[in-house]
N, C-alpha and C. Protein backbone atom coordinates (compact mmCIF):
# COMPACT_ATOMS: atom_id res chain seq x y z
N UNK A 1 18.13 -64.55 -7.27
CA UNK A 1 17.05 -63.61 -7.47
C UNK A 1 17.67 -62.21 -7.47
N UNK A 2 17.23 -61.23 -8.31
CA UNK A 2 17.97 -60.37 -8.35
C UNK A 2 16.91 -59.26 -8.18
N UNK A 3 16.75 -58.21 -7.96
CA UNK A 3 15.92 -56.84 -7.99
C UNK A 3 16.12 -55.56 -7.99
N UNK A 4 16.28 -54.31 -8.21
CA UNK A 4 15.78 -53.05 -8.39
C UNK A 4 15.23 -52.88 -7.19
N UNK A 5 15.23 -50.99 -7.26
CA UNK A 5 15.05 -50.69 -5.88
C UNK A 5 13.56 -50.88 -5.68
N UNK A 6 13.14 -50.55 -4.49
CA UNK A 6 11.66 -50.39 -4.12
C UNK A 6 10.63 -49.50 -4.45
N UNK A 7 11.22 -48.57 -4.78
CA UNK A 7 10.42 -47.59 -5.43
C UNK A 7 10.44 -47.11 -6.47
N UNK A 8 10.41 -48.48 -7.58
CA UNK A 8 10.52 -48.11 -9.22
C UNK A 8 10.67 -49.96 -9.30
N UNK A 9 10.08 -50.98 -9.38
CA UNK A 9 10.15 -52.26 -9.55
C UNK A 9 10.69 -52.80 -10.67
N UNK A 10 11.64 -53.63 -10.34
CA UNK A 10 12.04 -54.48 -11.80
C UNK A 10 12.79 -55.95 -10.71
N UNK A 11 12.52 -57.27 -11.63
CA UNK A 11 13.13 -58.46 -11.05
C UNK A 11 13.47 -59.54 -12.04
N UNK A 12 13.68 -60.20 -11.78
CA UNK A 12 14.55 -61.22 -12.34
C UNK A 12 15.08 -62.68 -11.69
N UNK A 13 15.34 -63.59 -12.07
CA UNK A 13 15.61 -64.82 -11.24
C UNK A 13 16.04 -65.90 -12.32
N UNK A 14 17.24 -66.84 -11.79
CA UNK A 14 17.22 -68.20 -12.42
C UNK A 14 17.78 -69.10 -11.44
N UNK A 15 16.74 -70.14 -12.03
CA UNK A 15 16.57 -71.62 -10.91
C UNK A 15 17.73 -72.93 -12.02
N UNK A 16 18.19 -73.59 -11.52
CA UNK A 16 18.75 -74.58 -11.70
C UNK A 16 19.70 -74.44 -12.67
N UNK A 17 20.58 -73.61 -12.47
CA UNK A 17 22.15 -73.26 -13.23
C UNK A 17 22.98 -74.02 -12.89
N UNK A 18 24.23 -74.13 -13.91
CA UNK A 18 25.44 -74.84 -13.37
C UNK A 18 25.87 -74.43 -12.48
N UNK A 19 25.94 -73.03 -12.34
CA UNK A 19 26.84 -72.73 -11.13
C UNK A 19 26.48 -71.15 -10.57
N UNK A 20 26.63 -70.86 -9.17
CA UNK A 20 26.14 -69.44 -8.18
C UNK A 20 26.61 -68.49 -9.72
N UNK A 21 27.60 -68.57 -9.96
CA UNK A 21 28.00 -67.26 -10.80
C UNK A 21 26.98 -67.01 -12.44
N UNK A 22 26.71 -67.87 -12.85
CA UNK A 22 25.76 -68.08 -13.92
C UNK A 22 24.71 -67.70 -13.33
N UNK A 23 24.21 -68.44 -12.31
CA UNK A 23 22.94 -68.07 -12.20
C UNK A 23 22.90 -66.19 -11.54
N UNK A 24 23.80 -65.90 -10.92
CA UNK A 24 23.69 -64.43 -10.46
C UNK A 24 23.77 -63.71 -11.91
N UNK A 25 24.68 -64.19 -12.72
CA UNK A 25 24.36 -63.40 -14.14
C UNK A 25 23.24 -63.67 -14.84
N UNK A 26 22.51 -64.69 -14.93
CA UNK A 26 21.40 -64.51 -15.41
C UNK A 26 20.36 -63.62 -14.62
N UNK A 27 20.33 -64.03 -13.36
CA UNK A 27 19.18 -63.20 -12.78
C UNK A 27 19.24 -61.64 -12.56
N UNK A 28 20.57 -61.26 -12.82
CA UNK A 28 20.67 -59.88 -13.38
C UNK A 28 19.75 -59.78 -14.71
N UNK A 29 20.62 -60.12 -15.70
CA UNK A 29 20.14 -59.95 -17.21
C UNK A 29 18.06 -60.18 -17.12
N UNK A 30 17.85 -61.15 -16.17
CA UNK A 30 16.18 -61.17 -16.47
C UNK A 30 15.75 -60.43 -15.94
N UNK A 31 16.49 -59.42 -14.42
CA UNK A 31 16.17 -58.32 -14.04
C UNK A 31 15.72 -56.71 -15.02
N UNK A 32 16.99 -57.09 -15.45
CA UNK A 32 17.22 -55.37 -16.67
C UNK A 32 16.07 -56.28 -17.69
N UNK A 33 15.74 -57.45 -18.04
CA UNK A 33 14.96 -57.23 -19.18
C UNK A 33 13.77 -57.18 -18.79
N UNK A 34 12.99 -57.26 -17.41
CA UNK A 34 11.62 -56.93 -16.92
C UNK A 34 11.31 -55.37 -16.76
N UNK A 35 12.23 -54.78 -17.63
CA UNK A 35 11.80 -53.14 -17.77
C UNK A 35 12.44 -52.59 -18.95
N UNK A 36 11.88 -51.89 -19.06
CA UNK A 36 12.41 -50.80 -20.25
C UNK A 36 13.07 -49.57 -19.81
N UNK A 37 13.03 -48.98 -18.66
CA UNK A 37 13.41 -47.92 -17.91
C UNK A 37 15.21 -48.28 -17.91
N UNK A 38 15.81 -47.06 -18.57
CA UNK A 38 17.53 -47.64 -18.62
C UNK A 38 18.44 -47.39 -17.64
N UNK A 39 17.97 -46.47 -16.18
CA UNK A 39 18.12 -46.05 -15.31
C UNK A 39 17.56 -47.47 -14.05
N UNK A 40 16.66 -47.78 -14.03
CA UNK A 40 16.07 -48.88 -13.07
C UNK A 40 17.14 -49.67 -13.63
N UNK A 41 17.43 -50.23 -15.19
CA UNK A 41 18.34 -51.37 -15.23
C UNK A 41 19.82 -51.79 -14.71
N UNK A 42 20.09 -50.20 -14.38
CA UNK A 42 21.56 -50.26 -13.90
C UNK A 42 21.57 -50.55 -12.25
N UNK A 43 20.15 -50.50 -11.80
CA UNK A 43 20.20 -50.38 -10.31
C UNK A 43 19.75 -52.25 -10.08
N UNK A 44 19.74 -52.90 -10.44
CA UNK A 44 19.45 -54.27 -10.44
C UNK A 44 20.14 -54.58 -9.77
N UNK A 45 20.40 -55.90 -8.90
CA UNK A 45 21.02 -56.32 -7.97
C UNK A 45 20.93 -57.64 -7.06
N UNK A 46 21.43 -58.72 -7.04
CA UNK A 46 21.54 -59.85 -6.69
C UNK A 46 21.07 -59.80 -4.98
N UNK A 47 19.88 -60.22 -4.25
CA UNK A 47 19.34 -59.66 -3.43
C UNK A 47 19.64 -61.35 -2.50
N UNK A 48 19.83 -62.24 -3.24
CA UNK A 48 19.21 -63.70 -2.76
C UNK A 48 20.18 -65.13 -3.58
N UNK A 49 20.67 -65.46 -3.09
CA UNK A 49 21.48 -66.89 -3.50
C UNK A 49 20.72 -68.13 -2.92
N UNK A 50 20.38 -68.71 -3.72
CA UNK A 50 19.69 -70.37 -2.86
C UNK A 50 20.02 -71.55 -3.85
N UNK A 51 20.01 -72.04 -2.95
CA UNK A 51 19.45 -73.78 -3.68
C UNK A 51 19.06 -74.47 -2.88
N UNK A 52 18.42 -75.26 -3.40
CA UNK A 52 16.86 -76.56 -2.73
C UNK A 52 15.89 -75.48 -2.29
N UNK A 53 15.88 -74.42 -2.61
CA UNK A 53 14.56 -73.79 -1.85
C UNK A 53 13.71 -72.73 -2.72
N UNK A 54 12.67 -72.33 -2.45
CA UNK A 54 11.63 -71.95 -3.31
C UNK A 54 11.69 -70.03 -2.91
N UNK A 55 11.34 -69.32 -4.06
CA UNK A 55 11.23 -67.93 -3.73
C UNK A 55 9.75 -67.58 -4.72
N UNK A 56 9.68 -66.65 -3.91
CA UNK A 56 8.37 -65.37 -4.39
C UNK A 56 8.74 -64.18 -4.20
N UNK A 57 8.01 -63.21 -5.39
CA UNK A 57 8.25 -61.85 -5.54
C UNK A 57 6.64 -61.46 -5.74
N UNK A 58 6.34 -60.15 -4.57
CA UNK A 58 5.00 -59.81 -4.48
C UNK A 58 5.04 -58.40 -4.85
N UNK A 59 4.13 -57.79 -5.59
CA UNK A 59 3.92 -56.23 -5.73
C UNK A 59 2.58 -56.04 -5.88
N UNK A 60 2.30 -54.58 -6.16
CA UNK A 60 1.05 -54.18 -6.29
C UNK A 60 0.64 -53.91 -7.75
N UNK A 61 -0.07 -54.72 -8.95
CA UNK A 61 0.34 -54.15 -10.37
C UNK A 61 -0.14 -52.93 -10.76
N UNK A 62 -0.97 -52.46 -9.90
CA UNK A 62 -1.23 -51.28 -10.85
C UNK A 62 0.32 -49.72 -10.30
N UNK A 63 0.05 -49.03 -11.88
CA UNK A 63 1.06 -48.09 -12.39
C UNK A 63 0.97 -47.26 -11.08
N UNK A 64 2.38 -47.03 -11.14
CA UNK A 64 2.70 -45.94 -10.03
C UNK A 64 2.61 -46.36 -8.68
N UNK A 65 2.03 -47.67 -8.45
CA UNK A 65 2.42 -47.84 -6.90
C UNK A 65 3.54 -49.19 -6.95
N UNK A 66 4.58 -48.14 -6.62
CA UNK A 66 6.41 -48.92 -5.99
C UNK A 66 6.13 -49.76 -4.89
N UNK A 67 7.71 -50.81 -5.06
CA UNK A 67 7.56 -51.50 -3.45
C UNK A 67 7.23 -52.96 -4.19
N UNK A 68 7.64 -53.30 -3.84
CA UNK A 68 7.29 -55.29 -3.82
C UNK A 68 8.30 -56.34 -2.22
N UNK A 69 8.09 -56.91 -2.23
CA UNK A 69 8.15 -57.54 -0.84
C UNK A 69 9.00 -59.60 -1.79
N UNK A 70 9.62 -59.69 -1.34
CA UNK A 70 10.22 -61.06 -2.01
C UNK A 70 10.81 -61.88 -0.78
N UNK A 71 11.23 -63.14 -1.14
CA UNK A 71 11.40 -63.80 -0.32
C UNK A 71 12.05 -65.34 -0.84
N UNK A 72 12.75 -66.48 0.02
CA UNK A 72 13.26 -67.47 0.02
C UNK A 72 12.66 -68.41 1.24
N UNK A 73 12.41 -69.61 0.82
CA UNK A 73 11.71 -70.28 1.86
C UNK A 73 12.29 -71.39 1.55
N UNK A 74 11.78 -72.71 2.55
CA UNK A 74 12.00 -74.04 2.15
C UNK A 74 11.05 -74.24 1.17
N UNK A 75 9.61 -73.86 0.93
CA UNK A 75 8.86 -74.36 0.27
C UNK A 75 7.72 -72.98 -0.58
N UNK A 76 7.51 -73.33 -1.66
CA UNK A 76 6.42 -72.40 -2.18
C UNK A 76 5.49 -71.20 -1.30
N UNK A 77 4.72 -72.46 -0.57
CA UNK A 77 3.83 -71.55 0.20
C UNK A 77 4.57 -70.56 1.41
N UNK A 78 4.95 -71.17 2.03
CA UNK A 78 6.68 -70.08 3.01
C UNK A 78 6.73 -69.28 2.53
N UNK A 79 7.09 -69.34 0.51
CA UNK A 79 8.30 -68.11 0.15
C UNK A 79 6.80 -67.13 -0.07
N UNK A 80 5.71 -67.74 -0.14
CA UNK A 80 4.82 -66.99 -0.97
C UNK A 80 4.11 -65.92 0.12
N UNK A 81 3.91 -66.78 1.59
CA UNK A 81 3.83 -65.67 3.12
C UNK A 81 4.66 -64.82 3.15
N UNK A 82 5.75 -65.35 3.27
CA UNK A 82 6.58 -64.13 3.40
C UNK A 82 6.68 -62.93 2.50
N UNK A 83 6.86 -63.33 1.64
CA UNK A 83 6.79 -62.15 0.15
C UNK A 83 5.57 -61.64 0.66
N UNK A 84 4.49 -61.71 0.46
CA UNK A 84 3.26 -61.05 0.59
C UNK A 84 2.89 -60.27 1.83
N UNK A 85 3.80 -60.78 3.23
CA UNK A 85 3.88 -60.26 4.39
C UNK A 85 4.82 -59.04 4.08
N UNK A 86 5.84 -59.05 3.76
CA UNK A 86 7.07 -58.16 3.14
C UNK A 86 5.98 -57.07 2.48
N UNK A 87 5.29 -57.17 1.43
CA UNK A 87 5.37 -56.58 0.53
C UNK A 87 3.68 -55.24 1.02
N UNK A 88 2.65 -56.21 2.13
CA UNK A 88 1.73 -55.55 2.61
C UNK A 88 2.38 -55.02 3.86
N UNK A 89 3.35 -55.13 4.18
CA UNK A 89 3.91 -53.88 5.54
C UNK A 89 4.23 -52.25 4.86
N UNK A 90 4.68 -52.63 3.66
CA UNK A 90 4.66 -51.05 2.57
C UNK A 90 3.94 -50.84 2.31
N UNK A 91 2.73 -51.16 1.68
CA UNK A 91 1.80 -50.98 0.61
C UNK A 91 0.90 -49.81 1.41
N UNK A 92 0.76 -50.02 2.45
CA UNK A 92 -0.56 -48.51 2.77
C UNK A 92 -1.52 -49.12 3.08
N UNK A 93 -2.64 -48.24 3.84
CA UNK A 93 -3.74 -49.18 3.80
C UNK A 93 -4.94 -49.12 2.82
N UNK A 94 -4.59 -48.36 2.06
CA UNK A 94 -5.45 -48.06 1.00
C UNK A 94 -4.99 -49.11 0.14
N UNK A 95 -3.62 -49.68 -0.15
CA UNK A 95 -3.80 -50.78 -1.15
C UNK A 95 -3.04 -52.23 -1.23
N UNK A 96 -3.16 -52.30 0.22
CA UNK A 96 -2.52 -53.30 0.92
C UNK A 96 -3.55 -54.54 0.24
N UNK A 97 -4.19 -54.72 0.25
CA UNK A 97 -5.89 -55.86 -0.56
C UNK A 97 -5.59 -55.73 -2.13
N UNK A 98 -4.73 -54.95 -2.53
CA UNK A 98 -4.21 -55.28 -4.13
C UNK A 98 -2.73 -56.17 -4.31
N UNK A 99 -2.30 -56.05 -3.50
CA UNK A 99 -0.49 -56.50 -3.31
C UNK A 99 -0.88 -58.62 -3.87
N UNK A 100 0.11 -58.81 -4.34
CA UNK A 100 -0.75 -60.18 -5.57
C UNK A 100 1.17 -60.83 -5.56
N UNK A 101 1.16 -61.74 -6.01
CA UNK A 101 2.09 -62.65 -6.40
C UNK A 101 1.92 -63.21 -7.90
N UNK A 102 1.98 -62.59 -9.12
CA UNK A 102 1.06 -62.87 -10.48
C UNK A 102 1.53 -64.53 -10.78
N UNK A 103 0.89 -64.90 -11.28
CA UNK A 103 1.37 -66.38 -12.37
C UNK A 103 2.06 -66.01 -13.62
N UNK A 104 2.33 -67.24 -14.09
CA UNK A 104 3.08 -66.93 -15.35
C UNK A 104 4.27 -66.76 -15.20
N UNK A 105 5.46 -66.75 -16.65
CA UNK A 105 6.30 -66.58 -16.92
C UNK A 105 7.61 -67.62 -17.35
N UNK A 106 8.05 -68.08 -17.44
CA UNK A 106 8.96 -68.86 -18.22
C UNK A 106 8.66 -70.58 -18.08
N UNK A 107 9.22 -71.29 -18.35
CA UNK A 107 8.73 -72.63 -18.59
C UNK A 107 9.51 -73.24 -17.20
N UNK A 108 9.00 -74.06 -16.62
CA UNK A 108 9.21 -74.67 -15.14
C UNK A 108 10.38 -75.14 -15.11
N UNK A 109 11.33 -74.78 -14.39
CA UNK A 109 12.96 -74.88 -14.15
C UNK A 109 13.74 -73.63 -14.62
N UNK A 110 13.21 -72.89 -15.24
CA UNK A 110 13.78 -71.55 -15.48
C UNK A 110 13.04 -70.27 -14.81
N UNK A 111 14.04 -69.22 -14.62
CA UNK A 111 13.39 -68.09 -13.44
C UNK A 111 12.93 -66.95 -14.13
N UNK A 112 13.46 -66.99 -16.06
CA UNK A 112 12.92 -65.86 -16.40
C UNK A 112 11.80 -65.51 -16.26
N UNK A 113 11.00 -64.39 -16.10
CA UNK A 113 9.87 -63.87 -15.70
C UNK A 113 8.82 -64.01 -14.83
N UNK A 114 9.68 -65.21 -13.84
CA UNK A 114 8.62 -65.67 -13.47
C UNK A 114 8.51 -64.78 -11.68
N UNK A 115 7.58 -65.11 -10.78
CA UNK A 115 7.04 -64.08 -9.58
C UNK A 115 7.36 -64.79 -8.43
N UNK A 116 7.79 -66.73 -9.18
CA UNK A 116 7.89 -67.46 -7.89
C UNK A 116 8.66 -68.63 -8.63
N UNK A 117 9.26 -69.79 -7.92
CA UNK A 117 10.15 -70.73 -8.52
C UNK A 117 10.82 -71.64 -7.75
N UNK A 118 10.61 -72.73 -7.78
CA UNK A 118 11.77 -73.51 -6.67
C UNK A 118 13.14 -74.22 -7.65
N UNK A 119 14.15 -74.39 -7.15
CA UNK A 119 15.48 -74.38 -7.50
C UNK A 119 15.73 -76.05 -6.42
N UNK A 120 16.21 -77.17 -7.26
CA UNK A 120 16.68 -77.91 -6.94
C UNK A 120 15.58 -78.99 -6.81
N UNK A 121 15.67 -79.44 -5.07
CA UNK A 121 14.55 -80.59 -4.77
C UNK A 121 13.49 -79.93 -4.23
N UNK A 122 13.84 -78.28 -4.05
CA UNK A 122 12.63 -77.86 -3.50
C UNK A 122 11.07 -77.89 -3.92
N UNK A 123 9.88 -77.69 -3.18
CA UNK A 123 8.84 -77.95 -3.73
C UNK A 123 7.52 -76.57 -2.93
């Protein structure tokens, strides 16, 4: 799993590669391509190494509010507390009740675009 700083969001991830080094290069590359900003892309960064286990990435979508909260668990729902715990200790209390984990994004076994993902036997 790879990410950008906290206060300007961009991420990236890939599940079930041949090998740690592939997959850290991909989850760069899906990092820089979840933005257009050419400055955020250089700040990307390999945050998380796993296998057999499940991750989530939580933010707030609307524009201008930074900060997302991510995470590695044994299982979906784990990675998905934690991320969301992570990510409402920043958020404020004005928009802590918007902070979301979205659906979507690449086809199941791959990490491009996606907010959450398990890698291996995880579930």
């Amino acid at each position: 799993m790879a990410v950008g700083p906290r206060n300007a969001f961009a991420s990236g991830s890939a599940l079930n590669t041949p090998s740690p080094k592939i997959a850290s290069a991909d989850a760069i590359e899906s990092c820089k391509g979840s933005t257009s900003d050419e400055s955020l892309k250089q700040l990307c960064k390999v945050v998380a190494r796993f296998s057999n286990k499940c991750f989530a990435i939580a933010f707030d979508p609307q524009d201008g509010e930074p900060g997302a909260g991510w995470a590695v668990a044994d299982t979906h729902q784990a990675a998905d507390e934690q991320a969301m715990r992570d990510r409402r200790a920043t958020a404020g209390p004005d928009r802590v009740q918007f902070c979301i984990i979205p659906a979507g994004g690449g086809p199941q076994g791959q990490g491009e675009g996606r907010s959450r993902g398990c890698d291996g036997n995880a579930h």
